[in-house]
C-alpha atoms as a PDB file:
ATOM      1  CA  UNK A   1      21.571  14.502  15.433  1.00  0.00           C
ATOM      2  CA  UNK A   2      20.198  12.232  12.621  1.00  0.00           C
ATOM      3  CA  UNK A   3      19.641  13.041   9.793  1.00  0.00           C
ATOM      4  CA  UNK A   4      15.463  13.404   8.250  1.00  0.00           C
ATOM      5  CA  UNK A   5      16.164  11.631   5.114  1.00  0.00           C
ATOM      6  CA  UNK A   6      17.606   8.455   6.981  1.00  0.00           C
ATOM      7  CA  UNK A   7      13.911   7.676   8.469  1.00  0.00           C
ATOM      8  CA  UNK A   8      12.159   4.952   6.216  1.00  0.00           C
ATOM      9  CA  UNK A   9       8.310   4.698   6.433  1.00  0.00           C
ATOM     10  CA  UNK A  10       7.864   1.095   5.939  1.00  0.00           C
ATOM     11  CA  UNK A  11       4.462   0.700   4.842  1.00  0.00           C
ATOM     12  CA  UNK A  12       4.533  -3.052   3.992  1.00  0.00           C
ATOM     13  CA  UNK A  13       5.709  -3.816   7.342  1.00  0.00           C
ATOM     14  CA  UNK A  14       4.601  -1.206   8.748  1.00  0.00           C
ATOM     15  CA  UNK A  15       7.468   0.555  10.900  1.00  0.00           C
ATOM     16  CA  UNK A  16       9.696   3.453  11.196  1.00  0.00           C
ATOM     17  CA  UNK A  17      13.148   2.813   9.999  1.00  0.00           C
ATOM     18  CA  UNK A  18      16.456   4.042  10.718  1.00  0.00           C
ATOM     19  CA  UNK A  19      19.354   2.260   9.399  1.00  0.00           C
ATOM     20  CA  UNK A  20      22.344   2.309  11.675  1.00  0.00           C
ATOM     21  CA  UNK A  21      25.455   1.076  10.412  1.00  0.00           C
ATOM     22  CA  UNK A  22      25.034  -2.799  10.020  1.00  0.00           C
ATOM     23  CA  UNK A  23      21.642  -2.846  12.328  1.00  0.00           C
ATOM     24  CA  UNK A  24      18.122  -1.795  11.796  1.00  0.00           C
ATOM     25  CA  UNK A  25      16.188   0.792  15.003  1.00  0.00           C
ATOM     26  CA  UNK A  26      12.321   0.230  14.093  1.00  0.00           C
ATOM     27  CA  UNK A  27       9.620   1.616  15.497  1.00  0.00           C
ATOM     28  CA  UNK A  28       6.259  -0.755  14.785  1.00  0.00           C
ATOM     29  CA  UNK A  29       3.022   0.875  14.807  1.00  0.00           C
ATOM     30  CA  UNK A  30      -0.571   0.246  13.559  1.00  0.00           C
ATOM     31  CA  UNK A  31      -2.814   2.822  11.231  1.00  0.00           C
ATOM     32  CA  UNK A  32      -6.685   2.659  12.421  1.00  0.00           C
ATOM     33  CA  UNK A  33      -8.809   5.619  10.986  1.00  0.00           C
ATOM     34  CA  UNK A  34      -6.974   8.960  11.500  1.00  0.00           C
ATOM     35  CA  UNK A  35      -4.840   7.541  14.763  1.00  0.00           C
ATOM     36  CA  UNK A  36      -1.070   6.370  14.289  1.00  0.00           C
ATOM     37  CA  UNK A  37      -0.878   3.344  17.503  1.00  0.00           C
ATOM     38  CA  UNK A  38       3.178   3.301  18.315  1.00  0.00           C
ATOM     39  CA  UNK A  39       3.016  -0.393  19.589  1.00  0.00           C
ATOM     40  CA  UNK A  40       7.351  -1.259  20.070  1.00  0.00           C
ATOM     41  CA  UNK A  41      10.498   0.398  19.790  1.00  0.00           C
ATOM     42  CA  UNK A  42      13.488  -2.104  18.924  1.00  0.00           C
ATOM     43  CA  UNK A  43      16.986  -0.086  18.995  1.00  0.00           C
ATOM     44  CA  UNK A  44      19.839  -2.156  18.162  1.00  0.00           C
ATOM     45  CA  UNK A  45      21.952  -3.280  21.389  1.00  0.00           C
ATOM     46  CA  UNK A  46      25.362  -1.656  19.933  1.00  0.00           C
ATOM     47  CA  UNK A  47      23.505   1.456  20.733  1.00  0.00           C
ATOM     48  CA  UNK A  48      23.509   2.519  24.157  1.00  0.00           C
ATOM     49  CA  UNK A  49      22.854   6.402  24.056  1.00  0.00           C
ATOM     50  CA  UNK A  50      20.165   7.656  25.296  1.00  0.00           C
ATOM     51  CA  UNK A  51      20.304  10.954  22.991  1.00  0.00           C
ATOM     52  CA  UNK A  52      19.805   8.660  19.921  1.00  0.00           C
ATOM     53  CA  UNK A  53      16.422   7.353  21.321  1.00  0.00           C
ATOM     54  CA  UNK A  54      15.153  10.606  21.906  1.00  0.00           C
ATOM     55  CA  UNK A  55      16.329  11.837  18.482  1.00  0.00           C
ATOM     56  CA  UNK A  56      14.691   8.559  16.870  1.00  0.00           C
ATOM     57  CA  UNK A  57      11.682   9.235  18.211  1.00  0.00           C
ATOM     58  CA  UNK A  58      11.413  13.447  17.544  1.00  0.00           C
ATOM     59  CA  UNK A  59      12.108  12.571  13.787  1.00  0.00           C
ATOM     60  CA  UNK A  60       9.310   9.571  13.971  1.00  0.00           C
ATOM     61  CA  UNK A  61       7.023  12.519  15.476  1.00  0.00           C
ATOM     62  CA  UNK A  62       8.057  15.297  13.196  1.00  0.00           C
ATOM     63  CA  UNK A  63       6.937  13.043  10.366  1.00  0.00           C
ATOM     64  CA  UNK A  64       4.027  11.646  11.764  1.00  0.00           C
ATOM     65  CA  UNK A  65       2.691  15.587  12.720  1.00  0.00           C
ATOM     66  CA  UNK A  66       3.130  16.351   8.986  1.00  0.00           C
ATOM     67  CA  UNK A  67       0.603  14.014   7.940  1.00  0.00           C
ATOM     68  CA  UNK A  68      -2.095  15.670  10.686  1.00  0.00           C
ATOM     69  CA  UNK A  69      -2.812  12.468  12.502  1.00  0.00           C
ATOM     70  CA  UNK A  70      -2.949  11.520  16.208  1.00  0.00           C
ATOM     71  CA  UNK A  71      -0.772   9.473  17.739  1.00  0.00           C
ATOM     72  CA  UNK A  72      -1.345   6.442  20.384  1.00  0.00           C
ATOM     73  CA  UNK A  73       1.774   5.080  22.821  1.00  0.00           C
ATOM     74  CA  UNK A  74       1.294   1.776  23.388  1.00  0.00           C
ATOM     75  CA  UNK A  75       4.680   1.177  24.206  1.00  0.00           C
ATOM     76  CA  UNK A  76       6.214   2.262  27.831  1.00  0.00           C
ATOM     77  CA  UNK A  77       9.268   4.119  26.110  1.00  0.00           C
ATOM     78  CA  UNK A  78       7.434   6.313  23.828  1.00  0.00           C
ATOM     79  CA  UNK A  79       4.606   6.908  26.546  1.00  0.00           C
ATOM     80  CA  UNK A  80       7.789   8.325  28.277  1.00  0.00           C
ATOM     81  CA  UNK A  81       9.013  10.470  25.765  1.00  0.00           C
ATOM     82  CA  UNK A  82       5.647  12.171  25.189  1.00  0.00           C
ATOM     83  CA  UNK A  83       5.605  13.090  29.033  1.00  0.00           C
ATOM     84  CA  UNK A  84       9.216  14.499  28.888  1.00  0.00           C
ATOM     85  CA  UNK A  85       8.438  16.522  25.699  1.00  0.00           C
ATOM     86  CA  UNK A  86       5.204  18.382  25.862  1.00  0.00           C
ATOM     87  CA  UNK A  87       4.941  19.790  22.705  1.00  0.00           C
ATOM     88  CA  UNK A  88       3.739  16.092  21.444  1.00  0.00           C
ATOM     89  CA  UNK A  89       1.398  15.954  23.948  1.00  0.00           C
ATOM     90  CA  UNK A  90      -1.163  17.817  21.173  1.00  0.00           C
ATOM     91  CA  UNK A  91      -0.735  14.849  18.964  1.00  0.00           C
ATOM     92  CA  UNK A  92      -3.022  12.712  21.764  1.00  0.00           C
ATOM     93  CA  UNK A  93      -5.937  12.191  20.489  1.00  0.00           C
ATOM     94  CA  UNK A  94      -9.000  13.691  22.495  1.00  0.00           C
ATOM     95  CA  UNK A  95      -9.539  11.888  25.790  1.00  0.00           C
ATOM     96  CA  UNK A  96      -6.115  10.864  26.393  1.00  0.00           C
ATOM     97  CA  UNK A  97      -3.845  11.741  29.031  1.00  0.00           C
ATOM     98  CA  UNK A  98      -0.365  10.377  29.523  1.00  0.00           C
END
């Protein structure tokens, strides 16, 4: 598992961070109003597990839920995620299904 205090909230350009080793996994997004809009995941192409993905995006999540906004997948890979883990599900905003 990663660790919490690796994640990087890059406001400037705004994305997720998580440094790993010599390479950078982002995930780019777009604040409008109270919604969070998760527009591209990048993950390195050293990385090949499919465990660090899904642990990428629950600590991307966990931080986004403590700041009580909604969250938008624009991106195919995250729209995935939500549907395999259903407690994010409550983070849609109202009116959309995934």
């Amino acid at each position: 598992m990663i660790d919490a205090a690796e994640l990087v909230d890059n406001d400037f350009l705004r994305q997720f961070e998580l440094k790993v080793e010599d390479d950078m996994a982002k995930i780019e997004y777009s604040l409008q109003d109270r919604k969070i809009f998760l527009t591209k995941m990048v993950i390195p192409e050293n990385i090949t597990s499919e465990e660090f993905e899904s642990d990428f995006l629950t600590l991307v999540f966990e931080n986004i839920s403590e700041r009580n906004i909604s969250v938008v997948p624009t991106s195919p890979e995250i729209a995935k995620f939500i549907r395999k883990n259903r407690k994010y599900q409550k983070m849609l905003p109202v009116g959309i299904r995934i």
